[in-house]
Protein backbone atom coordinates (compact mmCIF):
# COMPACT_ATOMS: atom_id res chain seq x y z
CA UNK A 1 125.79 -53.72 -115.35
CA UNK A 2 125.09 -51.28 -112.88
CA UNK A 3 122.45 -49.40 -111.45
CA UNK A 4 123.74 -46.28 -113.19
CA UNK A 5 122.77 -47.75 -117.07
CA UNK A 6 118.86 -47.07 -115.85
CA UNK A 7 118.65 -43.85 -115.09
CA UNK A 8 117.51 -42.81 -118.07
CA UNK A 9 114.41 -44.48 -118.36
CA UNK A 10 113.76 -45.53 -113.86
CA UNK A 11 111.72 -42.59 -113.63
CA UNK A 12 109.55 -42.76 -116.73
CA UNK A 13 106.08 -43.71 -116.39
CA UNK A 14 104.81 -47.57 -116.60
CA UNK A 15 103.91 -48.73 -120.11
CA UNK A 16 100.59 -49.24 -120.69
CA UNK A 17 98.87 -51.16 -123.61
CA UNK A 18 96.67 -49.68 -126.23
CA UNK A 19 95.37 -52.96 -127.70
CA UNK A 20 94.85 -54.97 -124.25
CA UNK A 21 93.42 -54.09 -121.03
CA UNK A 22 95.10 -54.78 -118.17
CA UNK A 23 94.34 -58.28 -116.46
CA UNK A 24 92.27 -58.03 -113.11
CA UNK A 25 93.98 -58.73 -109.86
CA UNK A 26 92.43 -61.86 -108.98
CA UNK A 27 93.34 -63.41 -112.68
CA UNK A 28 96.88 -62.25 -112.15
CA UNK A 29 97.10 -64.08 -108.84
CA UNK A 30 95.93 -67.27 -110.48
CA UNK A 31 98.89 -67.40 -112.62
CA UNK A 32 100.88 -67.86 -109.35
CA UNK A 33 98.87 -70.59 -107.77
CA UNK A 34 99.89 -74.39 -106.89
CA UNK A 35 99.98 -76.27 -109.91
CA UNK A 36 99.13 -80.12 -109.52
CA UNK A 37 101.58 -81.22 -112.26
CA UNK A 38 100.80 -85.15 -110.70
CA UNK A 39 96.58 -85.09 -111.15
CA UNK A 40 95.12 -88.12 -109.12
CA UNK A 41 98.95 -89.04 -107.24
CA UNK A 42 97.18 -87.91 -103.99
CA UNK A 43 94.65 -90.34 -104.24
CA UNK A 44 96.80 -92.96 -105.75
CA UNK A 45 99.04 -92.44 -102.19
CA UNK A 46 95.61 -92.50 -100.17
CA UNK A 47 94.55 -95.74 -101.71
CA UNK A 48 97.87 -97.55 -101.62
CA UNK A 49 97.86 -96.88 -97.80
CA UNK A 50 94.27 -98.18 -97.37
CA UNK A 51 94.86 -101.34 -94.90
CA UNK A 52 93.17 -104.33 -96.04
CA UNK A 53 92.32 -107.73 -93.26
CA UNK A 54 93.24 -110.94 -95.36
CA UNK A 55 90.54 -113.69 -95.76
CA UNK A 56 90.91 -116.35 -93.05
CA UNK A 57 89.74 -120.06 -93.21
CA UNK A 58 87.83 -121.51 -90.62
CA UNK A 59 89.19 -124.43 -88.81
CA UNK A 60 86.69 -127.99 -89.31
CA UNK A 61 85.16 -127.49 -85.97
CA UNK A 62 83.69 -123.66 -86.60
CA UNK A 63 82.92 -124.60 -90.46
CA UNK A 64 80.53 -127.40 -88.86
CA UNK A 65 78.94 -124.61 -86.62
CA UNK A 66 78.08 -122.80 -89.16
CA UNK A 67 76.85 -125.45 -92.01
CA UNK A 68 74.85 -127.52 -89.10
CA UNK A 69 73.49 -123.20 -88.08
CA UNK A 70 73.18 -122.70 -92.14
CA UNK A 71 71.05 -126.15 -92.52
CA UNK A 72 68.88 -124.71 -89.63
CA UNK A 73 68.14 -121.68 -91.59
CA UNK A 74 67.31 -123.58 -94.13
CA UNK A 75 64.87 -126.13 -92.34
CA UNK A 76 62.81 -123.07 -90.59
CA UNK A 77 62.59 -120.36 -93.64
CA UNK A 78 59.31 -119.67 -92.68
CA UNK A 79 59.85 -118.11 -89.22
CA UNK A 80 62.13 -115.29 -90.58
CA UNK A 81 64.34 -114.95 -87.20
CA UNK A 82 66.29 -112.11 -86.38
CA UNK A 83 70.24 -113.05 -87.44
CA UNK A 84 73.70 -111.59 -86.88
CA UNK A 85 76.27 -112.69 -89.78
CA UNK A 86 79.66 -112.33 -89.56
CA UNK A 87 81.30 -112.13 -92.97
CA UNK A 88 84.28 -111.34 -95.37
CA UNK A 89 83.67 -108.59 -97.33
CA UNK A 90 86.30 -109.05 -99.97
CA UNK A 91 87.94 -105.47 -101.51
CA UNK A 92 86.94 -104.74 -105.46
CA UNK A 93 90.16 -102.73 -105.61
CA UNK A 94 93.22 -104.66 -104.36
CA UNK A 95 93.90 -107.78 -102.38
CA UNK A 96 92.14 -108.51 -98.91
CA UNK A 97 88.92 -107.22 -97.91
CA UNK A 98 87.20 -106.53 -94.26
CA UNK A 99 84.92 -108.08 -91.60
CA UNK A 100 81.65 -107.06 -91.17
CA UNK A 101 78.79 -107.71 -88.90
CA UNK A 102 75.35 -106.73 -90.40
CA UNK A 103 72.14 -108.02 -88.16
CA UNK A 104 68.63 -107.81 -89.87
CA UNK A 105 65.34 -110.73 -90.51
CA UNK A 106 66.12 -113.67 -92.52
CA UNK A 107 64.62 -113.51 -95.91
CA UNK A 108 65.21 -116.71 -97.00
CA UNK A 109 68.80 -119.23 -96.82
CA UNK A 110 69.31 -120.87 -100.11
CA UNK A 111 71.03 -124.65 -99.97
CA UNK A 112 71.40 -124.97 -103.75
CA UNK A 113 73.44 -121.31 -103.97
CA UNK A 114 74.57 -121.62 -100.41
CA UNK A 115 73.13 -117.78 -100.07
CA UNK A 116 71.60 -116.33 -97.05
CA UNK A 117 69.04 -113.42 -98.40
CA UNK A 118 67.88 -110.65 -95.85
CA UNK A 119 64.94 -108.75 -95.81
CA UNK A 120 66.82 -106.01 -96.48
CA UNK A 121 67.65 -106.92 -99.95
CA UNK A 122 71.26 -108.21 -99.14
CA UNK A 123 72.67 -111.40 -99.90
CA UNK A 124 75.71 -112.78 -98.47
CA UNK A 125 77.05 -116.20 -99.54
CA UNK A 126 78.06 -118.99 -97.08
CA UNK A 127 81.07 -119.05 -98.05
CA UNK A 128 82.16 -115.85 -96.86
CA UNK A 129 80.25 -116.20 -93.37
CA UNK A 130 82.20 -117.01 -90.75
CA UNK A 131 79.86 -116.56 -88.51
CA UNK A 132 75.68 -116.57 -87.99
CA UNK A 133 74.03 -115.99 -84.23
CA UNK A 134 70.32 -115.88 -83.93
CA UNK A 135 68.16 -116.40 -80.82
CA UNK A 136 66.81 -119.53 -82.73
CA UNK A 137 70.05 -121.56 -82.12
CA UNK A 138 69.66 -120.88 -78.21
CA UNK A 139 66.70 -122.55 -78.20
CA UNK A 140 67.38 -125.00 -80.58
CA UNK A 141 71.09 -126.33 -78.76
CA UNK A 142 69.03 -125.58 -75.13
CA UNK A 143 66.65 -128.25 -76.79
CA UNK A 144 69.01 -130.36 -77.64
CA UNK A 145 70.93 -130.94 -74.23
């Protein structure tokens, strides 16, 4: 087919519709925009490259640091002291979780639950602590030597 077979109609003017009017510029762009055939893959990608830190178990000497620190907490409930725990924070959406520090006043430490609660609402169980620090032990092992 060549260019020739048009001239007949190349110069007569554009059709234009009686029934419809003619779609706005801004609607006729949209039909040419990026279409996400995949919805949610971009976030499936982001999440699947999340790193997560595995939980680590404490050796005997550390995990009697901490229950002899714990059973501390527990003796001297009333004196609220200021505390910095350590913990695993394990991850609701795949294996592994992260460390966090959080510092705050000691609610109360529960030896039946094995549960630290801070005034701040939070609880944390022992068994995810893998640390506690609190200017009460420095007196308390200064005491002791």
């Amino acid at each position: 087919m060549s260019v020739d077979s048009y001239e007949d109609i190349i110069h007569l003017p554009h059709p234009v519709s009686r029934k419809h009017k003619p779609m706005s510029l801004h609607d006729r762009a949209a039909q040419f925009a990026p279409f996400a055939a995949l919805t949610g893959y971009e976030d499936m990608v982001e999440e699947t490259a999340r790193q997560t830190d595995p939980c680590k178990d404490l050796e005997e000497d550390a995990r009697e640091l901490l229950d002899a620190r714990f059973a501390l907490l527990c003796m001297d409930g009333e004196l609220h002291p200021q505390i910095r725990v350590t913990y695993f924070n394990a991850d609701k959406l795949k294996d592994g979780g992260a460390y966090l520090t959080v510092s705050g006043i000691l609610q109360s430490a529960d030896t039946e639950k094995r549960l630290i609660r801070m005034q701040d609402g939070s609880r944390i169980s022992l068994e995810d602590i893998i640390d506690i620090d609190s200017p009460l032990f420095l007196q308390t092992e200064w005491q002791d030597n």
